[in-house]
Protein backbone atom coordinates (compact mmCIF):
# COMPACT_ATOMS: atom_id res chain seq x y z
CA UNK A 1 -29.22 -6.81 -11.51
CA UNK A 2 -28.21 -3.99 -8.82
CA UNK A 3 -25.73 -1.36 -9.99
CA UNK A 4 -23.03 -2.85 -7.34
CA UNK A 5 -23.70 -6.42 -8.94
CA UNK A 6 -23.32 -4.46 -12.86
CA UNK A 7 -20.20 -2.50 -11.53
CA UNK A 8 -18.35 -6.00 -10.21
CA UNK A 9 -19.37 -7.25 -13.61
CA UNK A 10 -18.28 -5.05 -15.94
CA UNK A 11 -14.74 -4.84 -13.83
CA UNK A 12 -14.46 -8.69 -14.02
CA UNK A 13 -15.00 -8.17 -17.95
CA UNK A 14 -12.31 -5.56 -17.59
CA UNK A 15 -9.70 -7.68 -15.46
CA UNK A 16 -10.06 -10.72 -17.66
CA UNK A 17 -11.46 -9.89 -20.76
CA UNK A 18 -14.47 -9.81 -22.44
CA UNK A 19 -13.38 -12.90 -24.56
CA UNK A 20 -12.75 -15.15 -22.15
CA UNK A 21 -16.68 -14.70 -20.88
CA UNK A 22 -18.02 -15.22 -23.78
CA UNK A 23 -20.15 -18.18 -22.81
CA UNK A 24 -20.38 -17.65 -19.51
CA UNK A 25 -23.47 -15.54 -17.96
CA UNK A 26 -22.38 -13.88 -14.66
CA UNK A 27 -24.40 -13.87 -11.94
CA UNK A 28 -24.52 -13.86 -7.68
CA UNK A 29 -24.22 -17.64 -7.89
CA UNK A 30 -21.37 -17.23 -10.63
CA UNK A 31 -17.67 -18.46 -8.78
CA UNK A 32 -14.57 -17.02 -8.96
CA UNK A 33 -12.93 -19.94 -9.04
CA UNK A 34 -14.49 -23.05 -10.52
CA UNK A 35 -16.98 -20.74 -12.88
CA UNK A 36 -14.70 -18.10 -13.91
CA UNK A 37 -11.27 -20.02 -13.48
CA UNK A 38 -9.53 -16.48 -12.13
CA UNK A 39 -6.08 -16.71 -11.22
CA UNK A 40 -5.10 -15.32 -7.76
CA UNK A 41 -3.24 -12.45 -9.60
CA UNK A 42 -6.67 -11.39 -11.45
CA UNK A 43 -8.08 -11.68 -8.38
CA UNK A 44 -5.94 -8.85 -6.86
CA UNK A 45 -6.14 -7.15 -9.87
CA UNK A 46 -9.91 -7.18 -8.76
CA UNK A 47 -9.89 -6.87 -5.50
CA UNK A 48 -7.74 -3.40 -6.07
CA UNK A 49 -10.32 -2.27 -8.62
CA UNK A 50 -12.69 -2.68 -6.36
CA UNK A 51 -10.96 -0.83 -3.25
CA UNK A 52 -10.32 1.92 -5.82
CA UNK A 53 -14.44 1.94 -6.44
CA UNK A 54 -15.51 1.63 -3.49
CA UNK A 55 -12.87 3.01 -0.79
CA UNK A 56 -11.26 1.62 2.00
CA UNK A 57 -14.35 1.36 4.59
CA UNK A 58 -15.03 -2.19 2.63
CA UNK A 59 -12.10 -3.29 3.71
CA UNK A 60 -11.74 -6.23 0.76
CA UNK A 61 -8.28 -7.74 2.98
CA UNK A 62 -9.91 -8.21 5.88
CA UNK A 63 -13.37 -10.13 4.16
CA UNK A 64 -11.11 -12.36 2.36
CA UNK A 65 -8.98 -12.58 5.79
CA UNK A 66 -12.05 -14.24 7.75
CA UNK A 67 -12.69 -16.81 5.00
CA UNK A 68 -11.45 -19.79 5.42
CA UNK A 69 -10.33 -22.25 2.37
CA UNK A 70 -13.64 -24.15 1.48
CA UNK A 71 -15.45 -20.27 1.34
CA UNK A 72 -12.62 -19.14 -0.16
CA UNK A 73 -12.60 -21.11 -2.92
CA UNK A 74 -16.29 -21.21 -3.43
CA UNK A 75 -16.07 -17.45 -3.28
CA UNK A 76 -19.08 -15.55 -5.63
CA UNK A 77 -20.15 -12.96 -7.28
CA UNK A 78 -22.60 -12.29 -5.06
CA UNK A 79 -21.14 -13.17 -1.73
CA UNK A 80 -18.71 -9.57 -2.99
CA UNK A 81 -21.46 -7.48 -3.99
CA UNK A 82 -23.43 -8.81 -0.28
CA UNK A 83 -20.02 -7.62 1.48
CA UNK A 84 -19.73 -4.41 -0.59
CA UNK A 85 -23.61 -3.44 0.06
CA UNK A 86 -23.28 -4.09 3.76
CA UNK A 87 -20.12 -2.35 4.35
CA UNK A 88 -21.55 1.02 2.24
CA UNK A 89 -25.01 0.43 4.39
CA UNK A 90 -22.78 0.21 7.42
CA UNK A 91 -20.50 3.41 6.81
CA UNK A 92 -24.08 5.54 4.96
């Protein structure tokens, strides 16, 4: 697991609890939605933990911006940690 993969995990853990994922093994392929069942509010919580991490040069509003519903709702683990590696490669 990369450290940017470990670092989106362990804030998930932190945003929702490490109750609640229990049972469930997080992964790339792991969904926001239909896997983890986040609510739109964790998701900013998230999403703002993540800005705070990373910076502003990863821009999280404007990736969730271009998505449109269907990739939006099938959004994963992975397809974050694939935005946040290409934006730090793109700003190194």
């Amino acid at each position: 697991m990369s450290d940017v993969t470990s670092e989106v995990v362990q804030m998930l853990v932190d945003v929702v609890g490490e109750d609640f994922l229990l049972d469930v093994e997080i992964g790339p392929e792991t969904t926001f939605g239909d896997d983890l069942g986040l609510e739109s509010i964790e998701f900013v919580v998230l999403v703002d933990r993540l800005r705070a991490r990373y910076g502003d040069h990863v821009d999280f509003p404007a990736f969730i911006a271009a998505l449109d519903l269907d990739q939006l709702v099938n959004l994963t683990v992975g397809d974050v940690v694939d935005h946040i590696a290409a934006q730090e490669r793109a700003h190194a």
